[in-house]
Protein backbone atom coordinates (compact mmCIF):
# COMPACT_ATOMS: atom_id res chain seq x y z
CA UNK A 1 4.86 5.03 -10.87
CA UNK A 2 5.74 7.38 -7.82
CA UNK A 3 4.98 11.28 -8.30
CA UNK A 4 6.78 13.98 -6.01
CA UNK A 5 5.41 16.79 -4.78
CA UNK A 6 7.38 19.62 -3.94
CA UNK A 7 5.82 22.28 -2.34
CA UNK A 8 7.35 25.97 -1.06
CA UNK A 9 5.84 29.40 0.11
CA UNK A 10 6.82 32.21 -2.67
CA UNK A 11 8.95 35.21 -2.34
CA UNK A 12 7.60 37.25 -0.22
CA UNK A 13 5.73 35.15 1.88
CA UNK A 14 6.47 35.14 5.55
CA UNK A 15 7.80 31.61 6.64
CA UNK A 16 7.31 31.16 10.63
CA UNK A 17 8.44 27.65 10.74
CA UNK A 18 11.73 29.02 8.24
CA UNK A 19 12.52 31.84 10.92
CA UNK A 20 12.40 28.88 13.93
CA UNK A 21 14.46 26.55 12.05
CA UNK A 22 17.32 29.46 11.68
CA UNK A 23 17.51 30.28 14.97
CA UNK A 24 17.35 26.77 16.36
CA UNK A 25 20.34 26.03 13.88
CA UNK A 26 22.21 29.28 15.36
CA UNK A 27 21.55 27.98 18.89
CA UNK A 28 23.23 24.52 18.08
CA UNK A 29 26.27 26.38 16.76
CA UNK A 30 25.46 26.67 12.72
CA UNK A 31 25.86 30.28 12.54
CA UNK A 32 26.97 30.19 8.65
CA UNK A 33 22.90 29.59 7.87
CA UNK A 34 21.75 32.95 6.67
CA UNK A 35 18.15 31.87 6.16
CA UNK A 36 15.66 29.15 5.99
CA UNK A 37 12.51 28.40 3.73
CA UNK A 38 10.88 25.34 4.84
CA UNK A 39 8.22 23.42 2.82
CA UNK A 40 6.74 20.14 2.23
CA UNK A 41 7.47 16.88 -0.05
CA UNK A 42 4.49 14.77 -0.93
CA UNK A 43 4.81 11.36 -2.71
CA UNK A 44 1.84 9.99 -4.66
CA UNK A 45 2.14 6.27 -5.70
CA UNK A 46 0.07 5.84 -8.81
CA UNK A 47 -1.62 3.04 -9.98
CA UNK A 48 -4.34 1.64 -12.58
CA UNK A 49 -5.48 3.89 -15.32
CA UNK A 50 -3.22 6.58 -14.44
CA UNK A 51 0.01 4.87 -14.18
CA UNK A 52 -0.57 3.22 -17.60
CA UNK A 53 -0.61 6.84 -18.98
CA UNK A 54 2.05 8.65 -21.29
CA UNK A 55 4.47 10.96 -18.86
CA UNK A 56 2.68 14.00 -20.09
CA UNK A 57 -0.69 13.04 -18.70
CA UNK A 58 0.48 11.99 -16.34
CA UNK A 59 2.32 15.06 -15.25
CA UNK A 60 -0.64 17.30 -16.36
CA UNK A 61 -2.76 15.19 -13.63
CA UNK A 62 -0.60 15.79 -11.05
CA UNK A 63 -0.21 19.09 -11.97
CA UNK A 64 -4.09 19.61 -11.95
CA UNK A 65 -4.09 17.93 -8.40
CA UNK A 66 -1.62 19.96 -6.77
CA UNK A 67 -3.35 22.94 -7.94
CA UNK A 68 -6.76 22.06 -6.30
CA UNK A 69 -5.16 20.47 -3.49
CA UNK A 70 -1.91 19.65 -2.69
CA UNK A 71 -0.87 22.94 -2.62
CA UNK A 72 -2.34 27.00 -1.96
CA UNK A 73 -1.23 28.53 -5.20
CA UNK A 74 -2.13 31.74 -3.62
CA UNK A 75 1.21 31.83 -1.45
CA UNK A 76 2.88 28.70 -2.52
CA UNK A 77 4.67 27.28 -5.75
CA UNK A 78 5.08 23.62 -6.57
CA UNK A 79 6.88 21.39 -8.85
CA UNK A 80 6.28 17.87 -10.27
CA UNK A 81 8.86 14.84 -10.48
CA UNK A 82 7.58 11.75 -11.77
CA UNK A 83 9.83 8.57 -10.76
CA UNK A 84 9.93 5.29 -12.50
């Protein structure tokens, strides 16, 4: 069982690597981008215990480790995606 990850900074929140992006892309020529937000992906492969679980545990354990870790609820928001 693979879990996703996806992580991106909230409204509001100043994105650095999102303004570079957009004006790299309007340097090559892509001057139809009006903005970037960049953010992260991260893929967990589960095994054992966890894997065995019903989806909604295993969701709600993801969940729980994205909040303590994976991602800084203070600035960021992040959704879960299980996978096979």
């Amino acid at each position: 069982m693979k879990a996703r990850v996806h992580v991106s900074l909230k409204n509001g929140v100043l994105d650095p690597q999102g303004k570079a992006i957009n004006h790299a892309l309007h340097g090559l020529g892509f001057a139809d981008v009006a903005d970037v937000r960049q953010g992260k992906l991260i893929e967990l492969e589960l095994t054992g215990a966890l894997a065995a679980k019903p989806k909604a545990e295993i969701e709600a354990a993801v969940k729980d480790m994205a909040q303590k870790l994976l991602a800084n609820t203070v600035i960021e928001n992040f959704s879960v995606e299980l996978v096979g």
